[in-house]
Protein backbone atom coordinates (compact mmCIF):
# COMPACT_ATOMS: atom_id res chain seq x y z
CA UNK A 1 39.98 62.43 -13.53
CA UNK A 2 37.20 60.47 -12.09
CA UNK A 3 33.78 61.48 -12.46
CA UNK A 4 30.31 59.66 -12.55
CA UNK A 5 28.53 58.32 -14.85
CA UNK A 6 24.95 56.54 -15.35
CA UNK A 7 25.32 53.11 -14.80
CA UNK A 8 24.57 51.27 -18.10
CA UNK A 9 21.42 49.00 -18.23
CA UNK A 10 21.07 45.84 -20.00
CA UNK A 11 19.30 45.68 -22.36
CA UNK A 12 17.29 42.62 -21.74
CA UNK A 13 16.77 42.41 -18.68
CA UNK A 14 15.81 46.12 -18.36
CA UNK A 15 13.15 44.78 -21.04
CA UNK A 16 11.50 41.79 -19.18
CA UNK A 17 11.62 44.31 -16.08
CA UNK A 18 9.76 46.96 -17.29
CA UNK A 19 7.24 44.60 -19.36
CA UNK A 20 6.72 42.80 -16.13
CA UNK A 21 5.93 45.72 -13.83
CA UNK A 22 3.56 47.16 -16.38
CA UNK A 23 1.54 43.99 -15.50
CA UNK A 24 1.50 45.15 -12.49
CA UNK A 25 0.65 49.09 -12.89
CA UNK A 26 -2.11 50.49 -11.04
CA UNK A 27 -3.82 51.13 -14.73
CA UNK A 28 -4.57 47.09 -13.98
CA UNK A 29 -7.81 46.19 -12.20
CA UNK A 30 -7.65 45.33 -8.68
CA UNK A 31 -8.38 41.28 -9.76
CA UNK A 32 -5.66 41.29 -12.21
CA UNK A 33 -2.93 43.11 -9.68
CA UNK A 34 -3.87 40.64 -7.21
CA UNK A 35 -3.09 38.02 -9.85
CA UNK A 36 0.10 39.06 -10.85
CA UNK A 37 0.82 39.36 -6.39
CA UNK A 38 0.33 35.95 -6.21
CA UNK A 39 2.77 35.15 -9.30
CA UNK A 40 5.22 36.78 -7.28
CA UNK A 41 5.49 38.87 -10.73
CA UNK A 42 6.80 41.99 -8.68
CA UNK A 43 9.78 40.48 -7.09
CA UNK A 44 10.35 38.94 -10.28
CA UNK A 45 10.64 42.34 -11.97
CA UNK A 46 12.69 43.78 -9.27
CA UNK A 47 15.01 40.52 -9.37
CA UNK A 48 15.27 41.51 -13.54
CA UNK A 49 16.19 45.39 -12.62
CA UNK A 50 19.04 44.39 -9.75
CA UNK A 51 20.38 42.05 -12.83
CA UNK A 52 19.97 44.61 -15.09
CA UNK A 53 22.06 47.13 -13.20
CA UNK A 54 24.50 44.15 -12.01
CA UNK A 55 23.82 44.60 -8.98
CA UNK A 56 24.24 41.85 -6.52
CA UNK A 57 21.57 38.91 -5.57
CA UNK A 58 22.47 38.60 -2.17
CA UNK A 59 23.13 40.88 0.93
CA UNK A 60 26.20 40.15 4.07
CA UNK A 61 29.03 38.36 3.18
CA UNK A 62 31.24 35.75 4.80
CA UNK A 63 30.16 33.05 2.16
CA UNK A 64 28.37 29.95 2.97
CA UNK A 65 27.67 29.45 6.43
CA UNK A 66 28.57 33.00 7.18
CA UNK A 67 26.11 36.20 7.43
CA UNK A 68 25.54 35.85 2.96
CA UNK A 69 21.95 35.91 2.13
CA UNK A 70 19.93 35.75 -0.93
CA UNK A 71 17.64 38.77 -1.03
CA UNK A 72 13.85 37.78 -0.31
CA UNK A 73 12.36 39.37 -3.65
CA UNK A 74 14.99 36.98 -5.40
CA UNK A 75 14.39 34.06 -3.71
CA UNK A 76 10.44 34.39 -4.38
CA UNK A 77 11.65 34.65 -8.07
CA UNK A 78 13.35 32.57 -8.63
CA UNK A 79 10.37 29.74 -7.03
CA UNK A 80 8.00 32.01 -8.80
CA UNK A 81 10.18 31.70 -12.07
CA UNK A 82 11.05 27.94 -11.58
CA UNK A 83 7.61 26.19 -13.14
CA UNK A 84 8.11 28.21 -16.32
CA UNK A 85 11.43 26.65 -17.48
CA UNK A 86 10.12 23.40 -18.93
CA UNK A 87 10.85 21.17 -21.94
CA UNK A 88 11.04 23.21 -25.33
CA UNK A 89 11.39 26.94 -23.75
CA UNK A 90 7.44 27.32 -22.87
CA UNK A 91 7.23 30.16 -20.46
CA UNK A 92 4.02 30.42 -19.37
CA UNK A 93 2.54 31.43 -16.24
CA UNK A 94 0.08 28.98 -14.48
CA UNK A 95 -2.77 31.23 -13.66
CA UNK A 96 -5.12 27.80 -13.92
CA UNK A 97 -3.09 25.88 -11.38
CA UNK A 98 -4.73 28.10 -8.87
CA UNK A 99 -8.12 28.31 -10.21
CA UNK A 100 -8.25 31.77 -11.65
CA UNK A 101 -10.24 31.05 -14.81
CA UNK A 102 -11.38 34.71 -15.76
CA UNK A 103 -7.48 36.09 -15.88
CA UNK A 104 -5.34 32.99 -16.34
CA UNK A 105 -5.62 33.84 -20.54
CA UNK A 106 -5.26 37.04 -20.28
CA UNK A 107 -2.20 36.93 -18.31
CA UNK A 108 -0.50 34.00 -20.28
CA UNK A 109 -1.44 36.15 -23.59
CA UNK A 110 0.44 39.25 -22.20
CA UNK A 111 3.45 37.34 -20.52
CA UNK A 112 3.74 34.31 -22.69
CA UNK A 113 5.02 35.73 -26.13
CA UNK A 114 7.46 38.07 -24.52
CA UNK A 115 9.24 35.64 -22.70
CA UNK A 116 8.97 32.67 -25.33
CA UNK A 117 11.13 35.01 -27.72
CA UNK A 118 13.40 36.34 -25.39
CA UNK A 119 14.32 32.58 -24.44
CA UNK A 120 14.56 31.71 -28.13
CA UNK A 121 16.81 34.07 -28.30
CA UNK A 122 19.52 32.38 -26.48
CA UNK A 123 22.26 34.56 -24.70
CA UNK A 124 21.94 36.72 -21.94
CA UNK A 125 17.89 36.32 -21.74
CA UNK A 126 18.13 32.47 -21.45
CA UNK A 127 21.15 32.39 -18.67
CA UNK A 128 19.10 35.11 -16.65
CA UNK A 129 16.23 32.32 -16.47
CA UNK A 130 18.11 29.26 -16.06
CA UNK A 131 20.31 30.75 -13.88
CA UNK A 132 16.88 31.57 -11.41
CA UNK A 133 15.77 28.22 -12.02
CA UNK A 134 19.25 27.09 -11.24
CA UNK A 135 19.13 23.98 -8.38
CA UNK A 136 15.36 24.20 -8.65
CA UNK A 137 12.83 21.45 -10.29
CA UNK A 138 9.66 22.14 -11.47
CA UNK A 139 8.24 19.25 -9.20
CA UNK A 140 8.80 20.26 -5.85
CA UNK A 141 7.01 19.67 -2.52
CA UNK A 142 5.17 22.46 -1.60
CA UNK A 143 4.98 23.24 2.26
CA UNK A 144 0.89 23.20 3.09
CA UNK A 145 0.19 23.65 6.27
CA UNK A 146 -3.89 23.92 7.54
CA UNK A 147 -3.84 27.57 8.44
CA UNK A 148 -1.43 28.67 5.87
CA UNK A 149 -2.84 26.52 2.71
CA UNK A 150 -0.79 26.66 -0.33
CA UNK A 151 -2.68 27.38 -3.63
CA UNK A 152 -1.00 25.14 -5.66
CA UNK A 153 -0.89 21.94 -3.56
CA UNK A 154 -3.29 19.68 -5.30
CA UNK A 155 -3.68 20.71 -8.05
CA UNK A 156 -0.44 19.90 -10.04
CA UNK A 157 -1.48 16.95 -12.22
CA UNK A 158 -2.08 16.67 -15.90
CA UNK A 159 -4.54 14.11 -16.81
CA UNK A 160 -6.81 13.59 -19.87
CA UNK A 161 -9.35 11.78 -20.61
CA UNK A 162 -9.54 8.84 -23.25
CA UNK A 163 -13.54 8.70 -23.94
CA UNK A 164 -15.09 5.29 -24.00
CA UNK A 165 -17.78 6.37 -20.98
CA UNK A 166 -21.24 6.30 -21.41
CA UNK A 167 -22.83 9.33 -20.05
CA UNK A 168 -24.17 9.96 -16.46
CA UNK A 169 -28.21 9.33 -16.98
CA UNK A 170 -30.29 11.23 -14.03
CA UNK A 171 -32.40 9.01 -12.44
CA UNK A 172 -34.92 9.55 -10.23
CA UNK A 173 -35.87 7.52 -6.88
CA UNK A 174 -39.39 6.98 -7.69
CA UNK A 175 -38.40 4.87 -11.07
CA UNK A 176 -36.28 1.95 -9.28
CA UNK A 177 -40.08 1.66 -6.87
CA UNK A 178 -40.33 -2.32 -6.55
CA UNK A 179 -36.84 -3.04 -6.07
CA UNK A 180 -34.37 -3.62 -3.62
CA UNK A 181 -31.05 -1.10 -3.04
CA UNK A 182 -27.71 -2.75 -1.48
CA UNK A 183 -24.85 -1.24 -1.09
CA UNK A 184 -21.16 -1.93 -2.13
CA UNK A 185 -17.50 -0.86 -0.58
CA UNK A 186 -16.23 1.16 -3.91
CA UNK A 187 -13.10 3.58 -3.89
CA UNK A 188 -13.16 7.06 -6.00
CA UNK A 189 -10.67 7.03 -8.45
CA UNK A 190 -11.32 7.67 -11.84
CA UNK A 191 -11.90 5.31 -15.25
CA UNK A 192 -10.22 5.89 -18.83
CA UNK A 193 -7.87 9.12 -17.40
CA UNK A 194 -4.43 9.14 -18.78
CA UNK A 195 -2.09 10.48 -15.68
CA UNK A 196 0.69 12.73 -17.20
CA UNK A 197 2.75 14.42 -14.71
CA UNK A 198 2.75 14.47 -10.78
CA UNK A 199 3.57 17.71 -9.11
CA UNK A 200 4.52 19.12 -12.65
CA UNK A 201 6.93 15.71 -13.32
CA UNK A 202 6.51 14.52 -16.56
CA UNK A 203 5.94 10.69 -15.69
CA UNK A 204 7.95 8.80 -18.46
CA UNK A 205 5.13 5.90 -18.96
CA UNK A 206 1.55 8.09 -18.53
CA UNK A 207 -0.50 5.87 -16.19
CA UNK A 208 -4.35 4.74 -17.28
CA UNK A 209 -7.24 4.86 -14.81
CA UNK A 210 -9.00 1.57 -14.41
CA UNK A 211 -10.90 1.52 -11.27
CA UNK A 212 -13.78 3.69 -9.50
CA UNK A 213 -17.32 4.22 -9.98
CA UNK A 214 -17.30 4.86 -13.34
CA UNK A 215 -16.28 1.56 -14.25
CA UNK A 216 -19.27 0.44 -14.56
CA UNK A 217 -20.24 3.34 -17.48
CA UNK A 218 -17.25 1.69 -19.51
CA UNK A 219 -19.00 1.08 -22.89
CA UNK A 220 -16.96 -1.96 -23.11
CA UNK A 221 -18.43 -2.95 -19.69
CA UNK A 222 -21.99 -2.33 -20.14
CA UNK A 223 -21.65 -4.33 -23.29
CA UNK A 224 -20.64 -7.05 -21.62
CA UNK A 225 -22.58 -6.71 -18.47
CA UNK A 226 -20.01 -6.44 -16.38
CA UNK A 227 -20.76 -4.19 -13.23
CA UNK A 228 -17.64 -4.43 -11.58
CA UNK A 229 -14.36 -6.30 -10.14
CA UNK A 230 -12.76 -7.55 -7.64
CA UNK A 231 -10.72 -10.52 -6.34
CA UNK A 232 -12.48 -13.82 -7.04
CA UNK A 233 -13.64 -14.77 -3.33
CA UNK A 234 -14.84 -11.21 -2.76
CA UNK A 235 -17.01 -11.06 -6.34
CA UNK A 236 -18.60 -14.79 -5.22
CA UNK A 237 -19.70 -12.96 -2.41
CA UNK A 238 -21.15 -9.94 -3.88
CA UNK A 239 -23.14 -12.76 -6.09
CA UNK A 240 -24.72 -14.38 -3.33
CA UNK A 241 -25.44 -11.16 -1.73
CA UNK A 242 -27.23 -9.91 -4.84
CA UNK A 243 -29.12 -13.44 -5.10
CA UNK A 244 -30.06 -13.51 -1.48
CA UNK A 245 -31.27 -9.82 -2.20
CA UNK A 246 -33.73 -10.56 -4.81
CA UNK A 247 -35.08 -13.54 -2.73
CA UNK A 248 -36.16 -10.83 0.14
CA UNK A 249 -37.32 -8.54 -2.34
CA UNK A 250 -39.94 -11.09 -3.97
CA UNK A 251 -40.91 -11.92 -0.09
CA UNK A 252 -41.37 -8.12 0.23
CA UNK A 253 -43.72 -8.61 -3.00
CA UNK A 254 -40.73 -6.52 -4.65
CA UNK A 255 -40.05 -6.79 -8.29
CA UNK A 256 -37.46 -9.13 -8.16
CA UNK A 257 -35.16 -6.32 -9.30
CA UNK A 258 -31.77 -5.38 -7.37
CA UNK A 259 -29.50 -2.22 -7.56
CA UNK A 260 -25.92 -2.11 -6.27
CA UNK A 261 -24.85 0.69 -5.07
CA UNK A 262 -21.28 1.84 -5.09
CA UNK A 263 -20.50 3.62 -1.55
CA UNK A 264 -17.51 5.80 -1.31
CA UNK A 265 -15.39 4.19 1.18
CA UNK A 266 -12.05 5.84 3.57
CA UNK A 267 -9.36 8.07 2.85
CA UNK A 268 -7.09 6.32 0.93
CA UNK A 269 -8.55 3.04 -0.25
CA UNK A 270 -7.23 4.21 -3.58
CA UNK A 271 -4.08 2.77 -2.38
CA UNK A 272 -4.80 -0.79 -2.76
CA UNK A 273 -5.10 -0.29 -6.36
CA UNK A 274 -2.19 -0.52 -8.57
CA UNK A 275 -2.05 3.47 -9.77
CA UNK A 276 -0.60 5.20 -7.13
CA UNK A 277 2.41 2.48 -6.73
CA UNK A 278 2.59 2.81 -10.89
CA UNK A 279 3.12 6.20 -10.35
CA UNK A 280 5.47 6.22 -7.02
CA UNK A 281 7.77 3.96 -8.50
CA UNK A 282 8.18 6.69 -11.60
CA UNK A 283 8.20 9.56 -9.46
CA UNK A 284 11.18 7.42 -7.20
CA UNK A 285 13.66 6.56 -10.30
CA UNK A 286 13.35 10.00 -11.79
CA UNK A 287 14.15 11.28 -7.85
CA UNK A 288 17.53 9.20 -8.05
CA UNK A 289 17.64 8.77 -4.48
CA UNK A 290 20.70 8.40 -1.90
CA UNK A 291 21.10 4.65 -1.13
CA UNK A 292 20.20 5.85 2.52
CA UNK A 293 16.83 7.13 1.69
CA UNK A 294 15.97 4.24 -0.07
CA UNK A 295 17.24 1.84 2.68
CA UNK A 296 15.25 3.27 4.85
CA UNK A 297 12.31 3.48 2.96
CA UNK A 298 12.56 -0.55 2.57
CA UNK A 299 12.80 -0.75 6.30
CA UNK A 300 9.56 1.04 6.95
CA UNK A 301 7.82 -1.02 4.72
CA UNK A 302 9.45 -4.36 6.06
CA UNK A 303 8.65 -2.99 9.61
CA UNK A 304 5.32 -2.14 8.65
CA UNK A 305 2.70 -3.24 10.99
CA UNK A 306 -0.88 -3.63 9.83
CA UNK A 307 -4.33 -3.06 12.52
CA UNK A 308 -3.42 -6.37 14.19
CA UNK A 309 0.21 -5.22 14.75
CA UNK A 310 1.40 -8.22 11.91
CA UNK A 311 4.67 -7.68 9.99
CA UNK A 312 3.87 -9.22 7.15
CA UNK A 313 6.00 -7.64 4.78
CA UNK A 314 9.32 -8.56 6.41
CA UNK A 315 10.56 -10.21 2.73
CA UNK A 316 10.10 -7.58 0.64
CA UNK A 317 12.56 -7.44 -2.15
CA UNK A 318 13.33 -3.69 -1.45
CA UNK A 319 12.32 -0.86 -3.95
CA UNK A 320 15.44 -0.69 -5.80
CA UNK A 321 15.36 -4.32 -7.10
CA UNK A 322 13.42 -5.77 -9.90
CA UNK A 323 12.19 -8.38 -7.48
CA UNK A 324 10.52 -5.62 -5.18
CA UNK A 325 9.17 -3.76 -7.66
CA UNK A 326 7.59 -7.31 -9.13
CA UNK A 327 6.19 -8.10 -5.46
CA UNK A 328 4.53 -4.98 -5.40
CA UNK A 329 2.30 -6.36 -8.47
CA UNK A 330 2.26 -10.19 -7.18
CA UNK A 331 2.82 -10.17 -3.58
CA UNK A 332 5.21 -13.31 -4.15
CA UNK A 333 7.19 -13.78 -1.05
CA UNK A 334 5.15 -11.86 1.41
CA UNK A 335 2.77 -13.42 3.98
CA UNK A 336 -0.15 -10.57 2.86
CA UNK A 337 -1.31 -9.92 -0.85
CA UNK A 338 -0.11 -7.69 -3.36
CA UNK A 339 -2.77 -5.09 -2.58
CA UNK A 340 -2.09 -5.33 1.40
CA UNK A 341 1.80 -4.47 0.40
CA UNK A 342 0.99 -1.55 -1.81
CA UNK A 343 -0.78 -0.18 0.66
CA UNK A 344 1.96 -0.33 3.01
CA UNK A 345 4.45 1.06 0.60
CA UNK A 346 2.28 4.51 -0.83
CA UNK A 347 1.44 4.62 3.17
CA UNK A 348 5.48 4.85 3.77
CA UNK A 349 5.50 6.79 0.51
CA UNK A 350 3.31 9.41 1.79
CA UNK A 351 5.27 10.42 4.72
CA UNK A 352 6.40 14.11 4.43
CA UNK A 353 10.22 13.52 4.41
CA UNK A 354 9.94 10.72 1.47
CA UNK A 355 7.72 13.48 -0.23
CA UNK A 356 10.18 16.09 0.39
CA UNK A 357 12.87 13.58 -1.35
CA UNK A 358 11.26 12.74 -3.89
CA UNK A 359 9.70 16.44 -4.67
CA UNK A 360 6.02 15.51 -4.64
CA UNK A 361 2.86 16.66 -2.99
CA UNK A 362 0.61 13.83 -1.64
CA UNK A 363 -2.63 15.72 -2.86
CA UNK A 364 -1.66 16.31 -6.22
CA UNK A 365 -1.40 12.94 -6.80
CA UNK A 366 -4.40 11.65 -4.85
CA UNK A 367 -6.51 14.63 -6.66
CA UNK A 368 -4.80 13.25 -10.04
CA UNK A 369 -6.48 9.69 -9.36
CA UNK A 370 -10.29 11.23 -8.07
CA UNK A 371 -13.40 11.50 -9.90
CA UNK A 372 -14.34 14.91 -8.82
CA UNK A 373 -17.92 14.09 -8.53
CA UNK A 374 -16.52 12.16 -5.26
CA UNK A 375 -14.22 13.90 -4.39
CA UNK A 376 -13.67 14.69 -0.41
CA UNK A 377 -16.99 12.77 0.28
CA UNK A 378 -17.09 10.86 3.62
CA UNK A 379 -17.11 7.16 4.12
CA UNK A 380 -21.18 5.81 3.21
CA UNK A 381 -22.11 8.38 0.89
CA UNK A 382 -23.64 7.09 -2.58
CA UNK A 383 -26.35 7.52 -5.14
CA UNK A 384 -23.17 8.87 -7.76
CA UNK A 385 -23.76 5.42 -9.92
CA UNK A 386 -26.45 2.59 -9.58
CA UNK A 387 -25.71 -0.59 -11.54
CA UNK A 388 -28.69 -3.31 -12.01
CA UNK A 389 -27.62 -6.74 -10.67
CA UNK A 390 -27.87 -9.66 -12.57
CA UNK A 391 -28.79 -12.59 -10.50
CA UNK A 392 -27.97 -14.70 -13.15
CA UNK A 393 -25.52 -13.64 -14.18
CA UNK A 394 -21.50 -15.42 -13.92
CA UNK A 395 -18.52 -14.20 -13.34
CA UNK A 396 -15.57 -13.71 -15.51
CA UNK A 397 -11.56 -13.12 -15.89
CA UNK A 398 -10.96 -9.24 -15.32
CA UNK A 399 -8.19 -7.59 -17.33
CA UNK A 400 -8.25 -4.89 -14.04
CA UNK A 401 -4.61 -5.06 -13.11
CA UNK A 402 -5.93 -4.65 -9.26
CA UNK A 403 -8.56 -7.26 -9.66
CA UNK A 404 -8.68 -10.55 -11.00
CA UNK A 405 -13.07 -11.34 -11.58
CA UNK A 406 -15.65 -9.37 -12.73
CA UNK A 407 -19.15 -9.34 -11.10
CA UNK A 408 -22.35 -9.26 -13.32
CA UNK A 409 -24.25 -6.03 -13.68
CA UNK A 410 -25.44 -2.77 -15.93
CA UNK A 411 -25.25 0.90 -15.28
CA UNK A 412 -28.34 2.29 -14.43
CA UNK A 413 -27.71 5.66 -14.26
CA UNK A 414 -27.25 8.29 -11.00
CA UNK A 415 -29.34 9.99 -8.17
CA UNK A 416 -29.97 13.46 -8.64
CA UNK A 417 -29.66 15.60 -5.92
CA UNK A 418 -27.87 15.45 -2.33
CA UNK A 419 -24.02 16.43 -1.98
CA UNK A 420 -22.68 16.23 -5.80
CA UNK A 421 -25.79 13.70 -6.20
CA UNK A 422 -24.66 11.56 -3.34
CA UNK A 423 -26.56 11.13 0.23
CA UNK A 424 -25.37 8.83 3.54
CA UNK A 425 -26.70 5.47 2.80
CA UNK A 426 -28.95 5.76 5.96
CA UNK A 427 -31.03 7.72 4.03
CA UNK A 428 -31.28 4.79 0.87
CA UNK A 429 -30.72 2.13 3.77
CA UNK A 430 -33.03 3.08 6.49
CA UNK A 431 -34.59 0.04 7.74
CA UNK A 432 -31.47 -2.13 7.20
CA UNK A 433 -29.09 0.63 8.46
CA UNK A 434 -31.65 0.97 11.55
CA UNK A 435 -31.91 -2.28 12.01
CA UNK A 436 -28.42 -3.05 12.61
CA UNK A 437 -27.97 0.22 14.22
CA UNK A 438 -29.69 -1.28 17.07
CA UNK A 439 -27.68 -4.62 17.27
CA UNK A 440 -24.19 -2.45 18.09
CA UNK A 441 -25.87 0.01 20.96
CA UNK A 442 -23.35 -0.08 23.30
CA UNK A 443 -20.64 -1.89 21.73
CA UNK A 444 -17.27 -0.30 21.26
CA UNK A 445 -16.29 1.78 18.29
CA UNK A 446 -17.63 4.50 15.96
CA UNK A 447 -21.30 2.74 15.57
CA UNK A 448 -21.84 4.58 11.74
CA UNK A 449 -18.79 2.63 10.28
CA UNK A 450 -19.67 -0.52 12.08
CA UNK A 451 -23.00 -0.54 10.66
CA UNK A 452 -21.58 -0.06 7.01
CA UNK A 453 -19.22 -2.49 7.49
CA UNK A 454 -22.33 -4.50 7.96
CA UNK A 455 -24.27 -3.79 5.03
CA UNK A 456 -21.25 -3.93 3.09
CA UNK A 457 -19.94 -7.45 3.86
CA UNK A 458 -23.14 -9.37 5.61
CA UNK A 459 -24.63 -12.35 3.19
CA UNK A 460 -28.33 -11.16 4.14
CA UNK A 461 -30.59 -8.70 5.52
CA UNK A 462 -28.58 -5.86 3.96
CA UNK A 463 -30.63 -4.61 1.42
CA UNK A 464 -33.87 -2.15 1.25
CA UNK A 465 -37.45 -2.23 -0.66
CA UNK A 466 -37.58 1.06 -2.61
CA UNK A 467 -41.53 1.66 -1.34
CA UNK A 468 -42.72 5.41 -0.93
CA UNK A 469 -41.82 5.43 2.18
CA UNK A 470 -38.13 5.48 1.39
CA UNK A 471 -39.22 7.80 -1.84
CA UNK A 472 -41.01 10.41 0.75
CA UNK A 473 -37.91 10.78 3.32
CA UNK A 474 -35.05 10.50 0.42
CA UNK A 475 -37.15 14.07 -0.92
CA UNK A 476 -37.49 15.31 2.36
CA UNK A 477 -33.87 14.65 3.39
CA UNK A 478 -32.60 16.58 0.08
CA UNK A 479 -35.14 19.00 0.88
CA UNK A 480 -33.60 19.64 4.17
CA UNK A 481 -30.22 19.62 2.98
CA UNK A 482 -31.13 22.70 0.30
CA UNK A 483 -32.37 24.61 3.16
CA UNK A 484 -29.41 23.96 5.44
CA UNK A 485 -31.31 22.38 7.84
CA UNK A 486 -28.78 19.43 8.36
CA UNK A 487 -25.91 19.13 10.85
């Protein structure tokens, strides 16, 4: 005779159920429920209890293509679930990926043990959580749209830093009085960071900072002088620039003393450098792409046009071959430099689909290679580092792997004040900046970046006595800007 009975309950899953939604009790504070929402911890616990009961994952039927569904609470789960399964069983929950200091610990120290042992367990307990992570990866691209902003998205990188940076020294306008300020084109990546992982994907060979402002705190580098690189016709330049500098500030009764200073430059000018290829080309193999996703990558970058509409690129090797890879670090073969084709190929690299292939997230890996002190600063703002010229000084071989001479010059420590200690350089620049303001009155295109183009690149007439005029308006200006006062 038939009759009913309870249905039984696994064991373990009925145990990381209920220990799951007793994170999530009302006895937790408001803060910490809201946490464990945006874990997706509750579908996760009622994923455990359908499990549990062996009930089924999915709703209809009729089989792929037909009215089968996976139930929503399990398919949150199981993206919710997916970061935790990495290397050696660690199942911790990311609270500090989204920037939740205060509970991140106190939510790892409540889930972290529970789930650790029940993986080391082997079994049923292991299955249940590689069978949600099943067809996932832990680096995937993460839709992030503007009015529905994903959390993560930017900040999925693991970095650490190696040391070997002298520390920022405050300095204050009124103690460079005498000298002369130019300014220099300078992108914001980092120095002496060790890049780890991408879009939590362990990179296989971590990748080592070299460029950006702090280059010029190197220890190494202010033992030797050296302010800063780039390729040799560009650093001759920057010499004469600082010589003809000093000239106008003794004719200015100045003290003969010049200060370059770094200006944060466009979206992206990371990408001449060689980092983000070092890291594309890792975050590509482990991908394994289909042959037709990597043929047409190579034709967007051979079809690649640059401002001028050139295709200069039209020989490259392909990403696939050792000779591409090579070109993208020599630029043998191509009618442009190496730099020029880099930037073509993390341009091409960036596109959504290729970072939906490759399961990465632009901004993680652009936030990965940014000093934060500069980081989602306009074109033209500086004052974050100041680095005494040296006239005098020669140039020398750089071991950069971006840039082949260094350019003579000491840190000299950083502006306090303004955005993260940085103002527009019309503000450091006025008479200069005004000056050639006036030249490009009605000429076409956007007249602030045509006058810092200017006082980046011109040989003279570029650079500004620090009198107390300048000191008066620079105090004023931040004074303004504390107030709000500013557009």
């Amino acid at each position: 005779m038939d009759y009913i009975r309870p249905t039984p309950r696994n064991p373990i899953y009925g145990l990381l159920a209920d220990q799951l939604e007793k994170l999530y009790s009302p006895t937790q504070t408001q803060q910490m429920q809201g946490l464990m929402r945006l874990l997706s911890v509750p579908e996760v616990s009622k994923t455990l209890n359908l499990l549990s009961y062996g009930e089924p994952l999915t709703t209809g039927a009729g089989g792929i293509g037909g009215t089968t569904r996976i139930k929503p609470e399990v398919a949150e789960a199981a993206l919710a679930v997916a970061p935790l399964a990495t290397a050696g069983g660690r199942m911790a929950a990311r609270a500090a990926d989204v920037g939740i200091q205060t509970y991140g610990p106190k939510l790892e120290k409540a889930i972290e043990p529970l789930l650790e042992s029940q993986y080391a367990k082997g079994g049923m307990a292991r299955q249940l959580m590689e069978d949600l992570t099943q067809g996932t990866r832990s680096n995937v691209y993460l839709e992030n749209k503007p009015l529905t902003p994903n959390p993560l998205v930017g900040t999925r990188y693991e970095v650490d830093y190696l040391g070997n940076l002298a520390p920022k020294t405050p300095t204050q306008l009124e103690q460079l009085k005498g000298s002369s300020l130019m300014i220099l084109p300078w992108d914001s990546t980092t120095r002496n960071m060790r890049v780890r992982s991408i879009s939590d994907e362990l990179l296989p060979t971590p990748v080592t900072t070299q460029g950006g402002q702090d280059f010029a705190r190197d220890l190494e580098n202010i033992a030797n002088e050296i302010g800063g690189a780039s390729g040799e016709a560009i650093a001759k330049r920057i010499q004469k620039r600082v010589i003809q500098a000093q000239k106008e500030n003794l004719a200015a009764g100045g003290s003969g003393d010049v200060y370059m200073l770094p200006s944060t430059m466009s979206t992206y000018a990371e990408n001449f450098s060689t980092m983000p290829t070092e890291i594309l080309l890792q975050l590509i193999k482990k991908a394994d792409l289909p042959k037709a996703r990597v043929d047409a990558i190579n034709d967007s970058i051979r079809n690649f046009k640059d401002a001028k509409g050139n295709q200069n690129f039209t020989a490259f090797k392909g990403i696939d071959t050792i000779e591409g890879q090579q070109q993208l670090f020599t630029g043998e073969g191509i009618n442009d430099t190496a730099g020029e084709l880099r930037k073509a190929f993390v341009n091409r690299m960036y596109l959504k689909d290729n970072q939906k292939a490759i399961n990465f997230n632009e901004e993680d890996l652009v936030n990965a290679l940014t000093d934060e002190a500069l980081r989602g600063l306009p074109r033209g703002y500086t004052g974050n580092t100041i680095i005494k010229a040296n006239p005098e000084g020669i140039l020398t071989p750089s071991d950069h792997k971006s840039y082949s001479t260094n350019f003579p010059g000491t840190y000299a420590g950083s502006l306090e004040g303004g955005l993260l200690g940085n103002v527009p350089v019309e503000m450091l620049l006025p008479k200069s900046y005004g000056r050639i303001e006036q030249e490009f009155a009605g000429k076409a295109g956007d007249m602030r970046s045509n006058v810092i183009g200017a006082l980046e690149k011109r040989g003279g007439g570029i650079s500004d006595l620090v009198d107390q005029e300048m000191i008066d308006n620079y105090y004023k200006f931040l004074e303004r800007e504390k107030l709000g006062l500013l557009d």
